[in-house]
PDB file of N, CA and C in Angstrom:
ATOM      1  N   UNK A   1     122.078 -40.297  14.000  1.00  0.00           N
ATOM      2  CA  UNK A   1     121.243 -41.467  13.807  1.00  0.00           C
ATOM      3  C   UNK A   1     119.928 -41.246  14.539  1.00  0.00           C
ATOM      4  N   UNK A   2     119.026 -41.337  13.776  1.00  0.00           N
ATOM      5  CA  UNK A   2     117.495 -41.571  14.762  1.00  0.00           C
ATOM      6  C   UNK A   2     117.335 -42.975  15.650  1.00  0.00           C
ATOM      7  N   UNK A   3     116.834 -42.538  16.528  1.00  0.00           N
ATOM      8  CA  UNK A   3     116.727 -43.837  17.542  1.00  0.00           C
ATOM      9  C   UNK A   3     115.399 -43.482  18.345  1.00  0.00           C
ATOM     10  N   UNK A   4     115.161 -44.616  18.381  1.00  0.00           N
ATOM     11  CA  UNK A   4     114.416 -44.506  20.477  1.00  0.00           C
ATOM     12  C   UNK A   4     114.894 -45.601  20.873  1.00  0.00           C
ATOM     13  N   UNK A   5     115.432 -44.871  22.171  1.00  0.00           N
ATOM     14  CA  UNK A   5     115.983 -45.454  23.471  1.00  0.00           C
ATOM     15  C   UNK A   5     114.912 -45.286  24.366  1.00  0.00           C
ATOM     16  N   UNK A   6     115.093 -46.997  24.957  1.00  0.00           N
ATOM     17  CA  UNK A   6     114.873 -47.270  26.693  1.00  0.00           C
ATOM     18  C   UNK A   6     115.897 -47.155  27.629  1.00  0.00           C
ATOM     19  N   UNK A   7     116.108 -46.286  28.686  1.00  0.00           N
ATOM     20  CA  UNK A   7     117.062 -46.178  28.761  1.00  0.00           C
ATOM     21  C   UNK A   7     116.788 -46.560  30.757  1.00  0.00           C
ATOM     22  N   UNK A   8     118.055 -46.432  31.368  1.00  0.00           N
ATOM     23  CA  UNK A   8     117.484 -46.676  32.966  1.00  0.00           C
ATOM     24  C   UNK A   8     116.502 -47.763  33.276  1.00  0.00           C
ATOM     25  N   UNK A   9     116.687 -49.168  32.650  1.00  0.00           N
ATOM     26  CA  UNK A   9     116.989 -50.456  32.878  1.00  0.00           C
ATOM     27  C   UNK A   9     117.281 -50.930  33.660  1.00  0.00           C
ATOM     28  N   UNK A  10     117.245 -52.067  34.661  1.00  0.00           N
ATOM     29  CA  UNK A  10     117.434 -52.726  35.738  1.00  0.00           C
ATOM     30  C   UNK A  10     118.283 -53.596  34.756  1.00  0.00           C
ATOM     31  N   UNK A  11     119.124 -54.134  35.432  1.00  0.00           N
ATOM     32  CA  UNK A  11     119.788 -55.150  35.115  1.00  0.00           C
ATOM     33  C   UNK A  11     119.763 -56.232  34.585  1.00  0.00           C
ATOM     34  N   UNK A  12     118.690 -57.126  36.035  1.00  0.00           N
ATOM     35  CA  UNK A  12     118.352 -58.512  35.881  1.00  0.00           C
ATOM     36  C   UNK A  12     117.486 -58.041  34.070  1.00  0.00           C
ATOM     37  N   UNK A  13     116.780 -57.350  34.133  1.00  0.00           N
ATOM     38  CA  UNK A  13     115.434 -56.626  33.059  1.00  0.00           C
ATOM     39  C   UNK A  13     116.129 -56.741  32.006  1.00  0.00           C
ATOM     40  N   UNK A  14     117.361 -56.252  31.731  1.00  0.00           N
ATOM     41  CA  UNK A  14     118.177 -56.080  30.273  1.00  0.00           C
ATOM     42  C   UNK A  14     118.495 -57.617  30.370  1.00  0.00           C
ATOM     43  N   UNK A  15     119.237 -58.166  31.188  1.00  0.00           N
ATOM     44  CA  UNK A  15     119.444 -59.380  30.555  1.00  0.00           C
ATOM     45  C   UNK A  15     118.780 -60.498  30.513  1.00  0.00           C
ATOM     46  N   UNK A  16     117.024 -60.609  30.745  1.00  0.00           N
ATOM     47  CA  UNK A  16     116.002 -60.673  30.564  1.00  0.00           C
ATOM     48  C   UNK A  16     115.472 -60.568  28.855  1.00  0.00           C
ATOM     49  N   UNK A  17     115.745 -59.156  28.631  1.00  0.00           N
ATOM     50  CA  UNK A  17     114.990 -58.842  27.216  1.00  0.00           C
ATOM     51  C   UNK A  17     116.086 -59.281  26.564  1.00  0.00           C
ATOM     52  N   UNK A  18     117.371 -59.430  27.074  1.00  0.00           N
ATOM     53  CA  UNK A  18     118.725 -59.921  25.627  1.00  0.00           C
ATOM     54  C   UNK A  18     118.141 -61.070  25.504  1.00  0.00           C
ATOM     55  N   UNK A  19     117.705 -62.279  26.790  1.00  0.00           N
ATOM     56  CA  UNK A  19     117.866 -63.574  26.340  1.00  0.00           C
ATOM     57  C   UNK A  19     116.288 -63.437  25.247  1.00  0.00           C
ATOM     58  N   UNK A  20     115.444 -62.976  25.496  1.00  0.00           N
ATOM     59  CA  UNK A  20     114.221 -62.806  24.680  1.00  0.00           C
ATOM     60  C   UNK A  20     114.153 -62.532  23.126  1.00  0.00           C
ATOM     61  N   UNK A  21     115.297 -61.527  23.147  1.00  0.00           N
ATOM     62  CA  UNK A  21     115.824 -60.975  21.860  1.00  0.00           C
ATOM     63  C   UNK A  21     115.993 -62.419  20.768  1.00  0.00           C
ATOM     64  N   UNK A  22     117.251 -63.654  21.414  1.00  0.00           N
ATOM     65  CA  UNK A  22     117.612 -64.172  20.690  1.00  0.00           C
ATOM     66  C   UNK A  22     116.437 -65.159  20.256  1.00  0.00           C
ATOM     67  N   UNK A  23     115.361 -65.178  21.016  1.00  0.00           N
ATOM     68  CA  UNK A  23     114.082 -66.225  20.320  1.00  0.00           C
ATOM     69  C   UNK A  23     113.407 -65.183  19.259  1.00  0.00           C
ATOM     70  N   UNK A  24     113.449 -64.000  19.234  1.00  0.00           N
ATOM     71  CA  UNK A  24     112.697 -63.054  18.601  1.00  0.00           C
ATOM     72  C   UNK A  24     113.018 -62.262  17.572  1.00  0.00           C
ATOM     73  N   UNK A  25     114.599 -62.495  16.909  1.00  0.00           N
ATOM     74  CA  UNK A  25     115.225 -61.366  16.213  1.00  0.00           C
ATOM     75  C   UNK A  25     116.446 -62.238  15.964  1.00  0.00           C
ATOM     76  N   UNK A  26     117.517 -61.807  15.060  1.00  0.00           N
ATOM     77  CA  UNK A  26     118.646 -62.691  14.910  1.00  0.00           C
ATOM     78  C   UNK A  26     119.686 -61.856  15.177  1.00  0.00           C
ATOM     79  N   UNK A  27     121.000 -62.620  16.076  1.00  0.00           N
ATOM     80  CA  UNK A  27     121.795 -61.686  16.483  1.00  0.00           C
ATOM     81  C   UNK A  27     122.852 -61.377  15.306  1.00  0.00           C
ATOM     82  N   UNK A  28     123.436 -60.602  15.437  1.00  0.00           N
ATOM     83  CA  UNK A  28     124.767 -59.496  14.632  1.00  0.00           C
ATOM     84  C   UNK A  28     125.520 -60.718  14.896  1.00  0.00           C
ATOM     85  N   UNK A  29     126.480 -60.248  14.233  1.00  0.00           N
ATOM     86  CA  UNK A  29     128.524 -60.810  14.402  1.00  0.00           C
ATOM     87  C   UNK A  29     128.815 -59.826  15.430  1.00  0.00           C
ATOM     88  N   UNK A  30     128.517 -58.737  15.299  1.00  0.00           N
ATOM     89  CA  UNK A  30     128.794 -58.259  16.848  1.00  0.00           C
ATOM     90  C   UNK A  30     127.861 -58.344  18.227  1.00  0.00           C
ATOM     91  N   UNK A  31     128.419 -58.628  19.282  1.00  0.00           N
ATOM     92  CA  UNK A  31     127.869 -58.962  20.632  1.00  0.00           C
ATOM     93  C   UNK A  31     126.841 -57.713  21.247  1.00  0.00           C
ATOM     94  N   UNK A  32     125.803 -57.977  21.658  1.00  0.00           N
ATOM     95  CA  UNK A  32     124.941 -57.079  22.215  1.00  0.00           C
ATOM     96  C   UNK A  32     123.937 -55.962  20.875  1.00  0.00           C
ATOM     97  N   UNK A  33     124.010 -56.718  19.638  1.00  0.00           N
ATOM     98  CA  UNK A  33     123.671 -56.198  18.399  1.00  0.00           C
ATOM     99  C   UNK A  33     122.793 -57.709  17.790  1.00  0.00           C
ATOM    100  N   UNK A  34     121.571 -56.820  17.484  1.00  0.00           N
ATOM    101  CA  UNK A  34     120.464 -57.563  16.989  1.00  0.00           C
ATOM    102  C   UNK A  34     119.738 -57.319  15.885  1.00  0.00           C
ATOM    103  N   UNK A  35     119.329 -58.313  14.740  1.00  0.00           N
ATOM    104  CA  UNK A  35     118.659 -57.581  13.764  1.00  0.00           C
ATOM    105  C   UNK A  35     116.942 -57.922  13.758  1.00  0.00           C
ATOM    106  N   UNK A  36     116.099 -56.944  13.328  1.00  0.00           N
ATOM    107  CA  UNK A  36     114.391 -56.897  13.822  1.00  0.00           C
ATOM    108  C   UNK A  36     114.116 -57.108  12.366  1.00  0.00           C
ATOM    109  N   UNK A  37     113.760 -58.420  11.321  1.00  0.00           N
ATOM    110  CA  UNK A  37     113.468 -57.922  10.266  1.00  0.00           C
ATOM    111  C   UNK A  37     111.904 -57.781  10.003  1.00  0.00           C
ATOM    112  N   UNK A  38     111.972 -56.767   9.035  1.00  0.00           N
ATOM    113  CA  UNK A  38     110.912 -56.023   8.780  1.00  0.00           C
ATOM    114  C   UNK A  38     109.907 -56.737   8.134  1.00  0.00           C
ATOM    115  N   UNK A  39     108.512 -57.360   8.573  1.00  0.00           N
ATOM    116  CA  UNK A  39     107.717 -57.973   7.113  1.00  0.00           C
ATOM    117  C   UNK A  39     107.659 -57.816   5.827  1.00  0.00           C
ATOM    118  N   UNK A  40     107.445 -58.448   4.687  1.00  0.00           N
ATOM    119  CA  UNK A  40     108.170 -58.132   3.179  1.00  0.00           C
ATOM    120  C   UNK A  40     106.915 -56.879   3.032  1.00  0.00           C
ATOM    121  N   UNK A  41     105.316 -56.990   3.794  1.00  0.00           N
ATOM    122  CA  UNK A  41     104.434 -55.881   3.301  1.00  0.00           C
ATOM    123  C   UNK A  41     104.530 -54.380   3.612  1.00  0.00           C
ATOM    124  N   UNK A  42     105.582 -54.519   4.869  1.00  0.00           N
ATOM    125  CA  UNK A  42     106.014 -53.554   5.122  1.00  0.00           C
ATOM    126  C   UNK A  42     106.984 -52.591   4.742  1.00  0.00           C
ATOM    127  N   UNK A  43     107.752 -53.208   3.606  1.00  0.00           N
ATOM    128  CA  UNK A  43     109.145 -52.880   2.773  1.00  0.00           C
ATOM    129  C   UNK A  43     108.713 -51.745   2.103  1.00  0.00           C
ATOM    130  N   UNK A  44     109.101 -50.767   1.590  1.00  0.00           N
ATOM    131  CA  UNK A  44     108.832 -49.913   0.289  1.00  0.00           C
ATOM    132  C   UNK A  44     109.187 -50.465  -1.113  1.00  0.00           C
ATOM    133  N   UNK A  45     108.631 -49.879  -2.009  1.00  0.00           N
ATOM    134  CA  UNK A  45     108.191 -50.677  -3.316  1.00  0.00           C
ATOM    135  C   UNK A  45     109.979 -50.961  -3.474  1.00  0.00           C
ATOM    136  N   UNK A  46     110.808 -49.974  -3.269  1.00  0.00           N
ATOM    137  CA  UNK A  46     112.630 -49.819  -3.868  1.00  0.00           C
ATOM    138  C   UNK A  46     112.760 -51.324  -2.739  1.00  0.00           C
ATOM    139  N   UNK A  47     112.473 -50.799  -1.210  1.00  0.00           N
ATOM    140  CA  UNK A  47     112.907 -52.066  -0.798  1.00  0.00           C
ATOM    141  C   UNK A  47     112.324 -53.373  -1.001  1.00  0.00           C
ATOM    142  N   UNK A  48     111.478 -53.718  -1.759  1.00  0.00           N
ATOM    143  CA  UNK A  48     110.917 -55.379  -2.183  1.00  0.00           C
ATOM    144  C   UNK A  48     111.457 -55.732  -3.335  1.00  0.00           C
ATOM    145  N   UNK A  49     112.067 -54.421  -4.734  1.00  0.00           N
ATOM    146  CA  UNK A  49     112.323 -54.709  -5.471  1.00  0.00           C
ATOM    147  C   UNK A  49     113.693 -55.205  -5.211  1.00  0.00           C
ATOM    148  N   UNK A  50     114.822 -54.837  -4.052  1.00  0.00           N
ATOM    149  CA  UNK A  50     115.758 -55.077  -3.520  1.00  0.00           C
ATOM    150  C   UNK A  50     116.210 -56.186  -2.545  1.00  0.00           C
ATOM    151  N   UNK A  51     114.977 -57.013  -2.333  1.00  0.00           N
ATOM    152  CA  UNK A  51     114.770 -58.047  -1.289  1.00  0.00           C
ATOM    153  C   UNK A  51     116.057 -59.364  -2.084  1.00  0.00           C
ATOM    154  N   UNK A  52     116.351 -59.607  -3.069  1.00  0.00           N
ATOM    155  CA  UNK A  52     117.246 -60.291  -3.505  1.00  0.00           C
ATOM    156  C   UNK A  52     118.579 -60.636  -3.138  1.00  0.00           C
ATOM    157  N   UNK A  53     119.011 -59.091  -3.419  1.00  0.00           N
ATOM    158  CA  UNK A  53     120.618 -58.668  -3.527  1.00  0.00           C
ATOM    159  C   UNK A  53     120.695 -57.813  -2.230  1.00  0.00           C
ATOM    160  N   UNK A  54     119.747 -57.262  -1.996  1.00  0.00           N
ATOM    161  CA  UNK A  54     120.083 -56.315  -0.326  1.00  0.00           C
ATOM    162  C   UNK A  54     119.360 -57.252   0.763  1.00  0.00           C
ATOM    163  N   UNK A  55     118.353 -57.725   0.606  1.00  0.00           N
ATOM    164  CA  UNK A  55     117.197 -58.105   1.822  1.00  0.00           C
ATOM    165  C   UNK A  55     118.611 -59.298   2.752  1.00  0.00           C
ATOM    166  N   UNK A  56     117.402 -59.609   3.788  1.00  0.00           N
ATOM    167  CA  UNK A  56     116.104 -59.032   4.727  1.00  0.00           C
ATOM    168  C   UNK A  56     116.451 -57.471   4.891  1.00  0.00           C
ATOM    169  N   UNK A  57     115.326 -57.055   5.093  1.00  0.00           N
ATOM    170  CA  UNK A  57     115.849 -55.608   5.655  1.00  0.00           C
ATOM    171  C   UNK A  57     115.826 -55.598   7.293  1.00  0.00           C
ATOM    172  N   UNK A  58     116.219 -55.011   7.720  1.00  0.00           N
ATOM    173  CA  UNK A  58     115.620 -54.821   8.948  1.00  0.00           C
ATOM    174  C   UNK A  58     116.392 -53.585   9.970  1.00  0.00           C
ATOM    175  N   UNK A  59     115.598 -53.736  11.359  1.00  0.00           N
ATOM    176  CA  UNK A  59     115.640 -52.649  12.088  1.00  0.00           C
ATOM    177  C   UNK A  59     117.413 -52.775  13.288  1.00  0.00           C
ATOM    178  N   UNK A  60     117.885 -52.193  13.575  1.00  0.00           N
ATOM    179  CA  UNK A  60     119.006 -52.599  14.465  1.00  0.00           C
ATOM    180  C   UNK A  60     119.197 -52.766  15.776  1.00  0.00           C
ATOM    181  N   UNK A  61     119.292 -53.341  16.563  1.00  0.00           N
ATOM    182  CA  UNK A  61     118.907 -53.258  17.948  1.00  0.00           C
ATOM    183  C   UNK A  61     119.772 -53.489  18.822  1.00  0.00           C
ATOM    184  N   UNK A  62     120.273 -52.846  19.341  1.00  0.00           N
ATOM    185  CA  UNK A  62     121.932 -52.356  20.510  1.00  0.00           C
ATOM    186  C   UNK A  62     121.241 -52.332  21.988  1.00  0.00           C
ATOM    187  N   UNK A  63     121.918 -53.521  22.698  1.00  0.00           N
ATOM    188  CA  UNK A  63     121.928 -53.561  23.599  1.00  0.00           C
ATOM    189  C   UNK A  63     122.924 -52.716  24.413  1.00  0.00           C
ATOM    190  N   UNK A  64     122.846 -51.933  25.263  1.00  0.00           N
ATOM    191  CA  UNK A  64     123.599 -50.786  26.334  1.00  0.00           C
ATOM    192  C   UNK A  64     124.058 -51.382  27.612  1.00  0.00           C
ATOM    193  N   UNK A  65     124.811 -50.586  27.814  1.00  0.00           N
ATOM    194  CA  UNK A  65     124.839 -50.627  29.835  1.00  0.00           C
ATOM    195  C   UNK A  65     123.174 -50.813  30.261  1.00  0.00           C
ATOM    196  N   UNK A  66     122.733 -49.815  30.103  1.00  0.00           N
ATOM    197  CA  UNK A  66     121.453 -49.818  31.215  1.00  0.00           C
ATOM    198  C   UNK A  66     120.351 -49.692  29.798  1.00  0.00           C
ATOM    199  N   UNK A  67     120.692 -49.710  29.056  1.00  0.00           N
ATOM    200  CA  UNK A  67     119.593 -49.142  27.810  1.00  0.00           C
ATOM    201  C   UNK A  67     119.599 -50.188  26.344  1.00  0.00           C
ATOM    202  N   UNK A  68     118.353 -50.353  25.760  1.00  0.00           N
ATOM    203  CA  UNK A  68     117.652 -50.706  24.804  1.00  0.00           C
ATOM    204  C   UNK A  68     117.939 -49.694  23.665  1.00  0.00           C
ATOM    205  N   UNK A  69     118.469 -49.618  22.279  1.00  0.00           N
ATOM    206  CA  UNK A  69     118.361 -48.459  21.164  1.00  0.00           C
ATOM    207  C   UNK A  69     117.935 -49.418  20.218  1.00  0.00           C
ATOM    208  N   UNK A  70     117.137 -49.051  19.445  1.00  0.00           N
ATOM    209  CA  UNK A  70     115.895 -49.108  18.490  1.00  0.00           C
ATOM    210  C   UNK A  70     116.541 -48.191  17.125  1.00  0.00           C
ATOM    211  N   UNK A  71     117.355 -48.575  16.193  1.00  0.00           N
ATOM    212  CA  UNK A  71     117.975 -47.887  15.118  1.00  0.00           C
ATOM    213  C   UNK A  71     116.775 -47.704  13.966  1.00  0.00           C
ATOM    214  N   UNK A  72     116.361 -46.436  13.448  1.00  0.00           N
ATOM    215  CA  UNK A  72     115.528 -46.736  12.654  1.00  0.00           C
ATOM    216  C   UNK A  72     115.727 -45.996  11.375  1.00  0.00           C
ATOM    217  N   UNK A  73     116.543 -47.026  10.965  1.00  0.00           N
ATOM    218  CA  UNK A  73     117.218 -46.618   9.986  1.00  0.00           C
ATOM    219  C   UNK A  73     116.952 -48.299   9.302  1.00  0.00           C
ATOM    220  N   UNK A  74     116.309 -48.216   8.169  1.00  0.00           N
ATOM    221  CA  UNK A  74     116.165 -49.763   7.672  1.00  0.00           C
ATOM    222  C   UNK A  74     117.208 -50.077   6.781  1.00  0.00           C
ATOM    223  N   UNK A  75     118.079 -51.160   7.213  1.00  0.00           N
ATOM    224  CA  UNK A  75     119.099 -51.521   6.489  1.00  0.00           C
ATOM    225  C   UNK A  75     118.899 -53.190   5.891  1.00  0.00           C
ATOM    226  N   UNK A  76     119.782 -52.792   4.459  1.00  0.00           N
ATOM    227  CA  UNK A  76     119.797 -54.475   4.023  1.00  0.00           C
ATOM    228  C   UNK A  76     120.820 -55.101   4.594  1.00  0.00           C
ATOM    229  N   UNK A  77     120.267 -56.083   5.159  1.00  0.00           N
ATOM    230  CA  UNK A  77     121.711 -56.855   5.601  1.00  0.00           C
ATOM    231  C   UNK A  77     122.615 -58.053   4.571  1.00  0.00           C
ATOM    232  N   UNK A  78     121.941 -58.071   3.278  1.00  0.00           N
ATOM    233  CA  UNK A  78     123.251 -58.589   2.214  1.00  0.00           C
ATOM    234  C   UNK A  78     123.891 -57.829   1.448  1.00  0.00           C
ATOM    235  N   UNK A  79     123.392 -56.349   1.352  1.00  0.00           N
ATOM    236  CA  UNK A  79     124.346 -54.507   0.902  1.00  0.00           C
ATOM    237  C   UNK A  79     124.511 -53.547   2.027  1.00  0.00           C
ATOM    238  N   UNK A  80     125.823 -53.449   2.613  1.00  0.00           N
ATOM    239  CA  UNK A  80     125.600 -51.996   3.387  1.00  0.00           C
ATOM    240  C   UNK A  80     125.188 -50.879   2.589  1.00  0.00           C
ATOM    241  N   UNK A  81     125.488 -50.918   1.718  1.00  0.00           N
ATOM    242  CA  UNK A  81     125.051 -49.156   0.579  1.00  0.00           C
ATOM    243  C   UNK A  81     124.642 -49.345  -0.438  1.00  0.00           C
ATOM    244  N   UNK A  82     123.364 -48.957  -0.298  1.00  0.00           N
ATOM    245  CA  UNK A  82     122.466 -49.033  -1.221  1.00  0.00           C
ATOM    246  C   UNK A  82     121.330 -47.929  -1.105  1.00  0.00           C
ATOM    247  N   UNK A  83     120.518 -47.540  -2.354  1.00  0.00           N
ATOM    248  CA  UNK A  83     119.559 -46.563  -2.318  1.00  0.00           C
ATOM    249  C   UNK A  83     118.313 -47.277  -1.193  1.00  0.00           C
ATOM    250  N   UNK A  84     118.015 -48.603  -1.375  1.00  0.00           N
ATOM    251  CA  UNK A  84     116.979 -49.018  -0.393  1.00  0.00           C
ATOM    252  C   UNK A  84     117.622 -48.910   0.838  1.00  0.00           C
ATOM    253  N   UNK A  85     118.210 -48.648   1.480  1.00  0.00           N
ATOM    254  CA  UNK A  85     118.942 -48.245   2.888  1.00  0.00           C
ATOM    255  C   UNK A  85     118.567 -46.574   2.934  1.00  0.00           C
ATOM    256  N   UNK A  86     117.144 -46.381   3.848  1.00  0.00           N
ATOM    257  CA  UNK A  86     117.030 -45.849   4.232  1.00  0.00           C
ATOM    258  C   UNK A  86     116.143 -45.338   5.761  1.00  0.00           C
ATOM    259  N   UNK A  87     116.051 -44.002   6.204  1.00  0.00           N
ATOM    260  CA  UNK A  87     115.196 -43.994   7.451  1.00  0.00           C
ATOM    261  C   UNK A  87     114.450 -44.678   6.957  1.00  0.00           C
ATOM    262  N   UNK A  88     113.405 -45.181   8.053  1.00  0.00           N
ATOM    263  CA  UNK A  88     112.281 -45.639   8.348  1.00  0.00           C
ATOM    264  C   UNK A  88     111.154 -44.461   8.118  1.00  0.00           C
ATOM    265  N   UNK A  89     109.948 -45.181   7.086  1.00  0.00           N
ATOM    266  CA  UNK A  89     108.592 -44.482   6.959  1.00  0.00           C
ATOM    267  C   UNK A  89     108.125 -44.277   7.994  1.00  0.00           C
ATOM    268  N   UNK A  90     107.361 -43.446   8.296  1.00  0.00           N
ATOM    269  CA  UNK A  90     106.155 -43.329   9.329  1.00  0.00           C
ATOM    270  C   UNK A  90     105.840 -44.807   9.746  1.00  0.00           C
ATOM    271  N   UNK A  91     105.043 -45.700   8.988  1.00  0.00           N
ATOM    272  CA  UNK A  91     104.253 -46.858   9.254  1.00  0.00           C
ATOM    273  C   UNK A  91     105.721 -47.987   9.770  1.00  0.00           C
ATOM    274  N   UNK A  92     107.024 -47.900   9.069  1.00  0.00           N
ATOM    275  CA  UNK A  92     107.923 -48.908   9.602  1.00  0.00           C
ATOM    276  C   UNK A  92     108.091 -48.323  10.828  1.00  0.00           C
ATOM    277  N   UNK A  93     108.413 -47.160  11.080  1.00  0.00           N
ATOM    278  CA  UNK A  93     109.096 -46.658  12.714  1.00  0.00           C
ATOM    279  C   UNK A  93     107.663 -46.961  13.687  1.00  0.00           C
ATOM    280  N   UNK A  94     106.257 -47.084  13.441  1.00  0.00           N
ATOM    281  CA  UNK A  94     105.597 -47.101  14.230  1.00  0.00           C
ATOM    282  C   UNK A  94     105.556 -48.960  14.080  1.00  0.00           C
ATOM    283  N   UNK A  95     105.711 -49.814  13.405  1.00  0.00           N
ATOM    284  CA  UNK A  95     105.709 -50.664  13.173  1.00  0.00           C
ATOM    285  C   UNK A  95     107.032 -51.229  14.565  1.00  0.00           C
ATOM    286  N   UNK A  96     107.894 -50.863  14.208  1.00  0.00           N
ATOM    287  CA  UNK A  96     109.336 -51.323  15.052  1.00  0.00           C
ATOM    288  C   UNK A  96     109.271 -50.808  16.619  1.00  0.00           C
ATOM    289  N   UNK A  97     109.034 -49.719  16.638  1.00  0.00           N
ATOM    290  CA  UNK A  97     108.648 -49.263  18.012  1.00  0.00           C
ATOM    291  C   UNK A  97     107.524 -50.399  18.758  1.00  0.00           C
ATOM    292  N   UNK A  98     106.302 -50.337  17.995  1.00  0.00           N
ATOM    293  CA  UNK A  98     105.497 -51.095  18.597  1.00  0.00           C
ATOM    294  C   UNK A  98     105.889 -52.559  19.097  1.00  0.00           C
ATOM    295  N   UNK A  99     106.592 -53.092  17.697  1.00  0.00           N
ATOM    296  CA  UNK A  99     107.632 -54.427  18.144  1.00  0.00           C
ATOM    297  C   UNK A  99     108.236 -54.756  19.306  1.00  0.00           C
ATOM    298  N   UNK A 100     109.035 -53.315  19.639  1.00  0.00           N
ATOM    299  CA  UNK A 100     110.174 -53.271  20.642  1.00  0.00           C
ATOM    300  C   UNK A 100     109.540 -53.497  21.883  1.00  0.00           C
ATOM    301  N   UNK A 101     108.314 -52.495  21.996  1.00  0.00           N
ATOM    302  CA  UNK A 101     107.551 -52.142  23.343  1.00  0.00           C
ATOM    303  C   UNK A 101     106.396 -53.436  23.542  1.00  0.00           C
ATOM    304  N   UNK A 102     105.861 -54.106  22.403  1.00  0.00           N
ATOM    305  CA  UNK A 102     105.299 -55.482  23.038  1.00  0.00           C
ATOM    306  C   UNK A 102     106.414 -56.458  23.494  1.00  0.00           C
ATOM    307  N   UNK A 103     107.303 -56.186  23.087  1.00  0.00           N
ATOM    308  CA  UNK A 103     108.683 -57.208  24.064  1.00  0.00           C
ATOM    309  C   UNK A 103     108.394 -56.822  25.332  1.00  0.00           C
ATOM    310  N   UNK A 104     108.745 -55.425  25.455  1.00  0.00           N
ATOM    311  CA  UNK A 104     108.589 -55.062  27.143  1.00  0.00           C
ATOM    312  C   UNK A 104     107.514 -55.562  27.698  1.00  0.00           C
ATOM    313  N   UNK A 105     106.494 -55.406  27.173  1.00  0.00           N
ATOM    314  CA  UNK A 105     105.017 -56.177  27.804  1.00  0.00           C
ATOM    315  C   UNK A 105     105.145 -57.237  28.069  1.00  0.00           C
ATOM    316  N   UNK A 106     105.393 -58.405  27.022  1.00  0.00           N
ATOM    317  CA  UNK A 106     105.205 -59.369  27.138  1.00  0.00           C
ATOM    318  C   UNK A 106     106.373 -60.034  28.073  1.00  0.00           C
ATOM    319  N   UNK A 107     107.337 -59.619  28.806  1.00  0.00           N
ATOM    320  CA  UNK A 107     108.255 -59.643  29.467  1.00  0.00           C
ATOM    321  C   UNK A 107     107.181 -58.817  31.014  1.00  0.00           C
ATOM    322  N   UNK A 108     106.623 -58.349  31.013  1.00  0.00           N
ATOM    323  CA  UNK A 108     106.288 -57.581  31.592  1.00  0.00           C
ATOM    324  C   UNK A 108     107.597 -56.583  32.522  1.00  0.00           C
ATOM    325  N   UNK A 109     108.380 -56.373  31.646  1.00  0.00           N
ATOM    326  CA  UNK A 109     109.310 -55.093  32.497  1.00  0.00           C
ATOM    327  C   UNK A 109     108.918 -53.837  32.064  1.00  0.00           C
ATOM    328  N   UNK A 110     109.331 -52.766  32.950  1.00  0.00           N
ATOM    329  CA  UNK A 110     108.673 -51.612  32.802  1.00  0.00           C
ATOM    330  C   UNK A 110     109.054 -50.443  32.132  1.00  0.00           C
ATOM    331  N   UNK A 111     108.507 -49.973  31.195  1.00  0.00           N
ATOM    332  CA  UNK A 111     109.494 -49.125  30.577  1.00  0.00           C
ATOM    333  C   UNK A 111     108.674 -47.734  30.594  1.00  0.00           C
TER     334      UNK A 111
END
């Protein structure tokens, strides 16, 4: 899986950016799992034509012991398998990264 990780986290800091997460992103059915969805201009042409039956799309976001992972792998969350389920373009991974890391800012923790 491609990722970027923050990793070596302070504590209070992670559970800081979790509670931040839930104003900013919507959580999973599973605990410490978050979904980042992607703007519709940002989709690829397969993923807008798919926004129906697969959408939102979005990015995955796993909270760790000490670490932040950034999945960039764009998934629909109403199809696990589908042709629009794929890596992230250039412009989405710089798109999601940037996302992730103005959290840290705007939190001001240090990454």
């Amino acid at each position: 899986m491609r990722s970027y990780i923050i990793d070596e986290l302070a504590t209070d800091d992670l559970e800081r950016f979790q509670k931040h997460l839930t104003t900013k992103t919507d959580p999973a059915s599973m605990q410490g799992i978050f979904w980042m969805n992607l703007p519709e201009h940002m989709l690829s042409a397969e993923q807008r034509e798919h926004t129906g039956d697969c959408g939102p799309h979005a990015f995955g976001i796993e909270i760790g012991e000490d670490s932040v992972t950034l999945e960039l792998l764009v998934r629909g969350r109403g199809r696990m398998r589908c042709s629009c389920v794929t890596y992230a373009d250039a412009e989405q991974r710089a798109w999601g990264i940037d996302a992730l890391d103005s959290m840290f800012k705007e939190l001001d923790i240090p990454v």
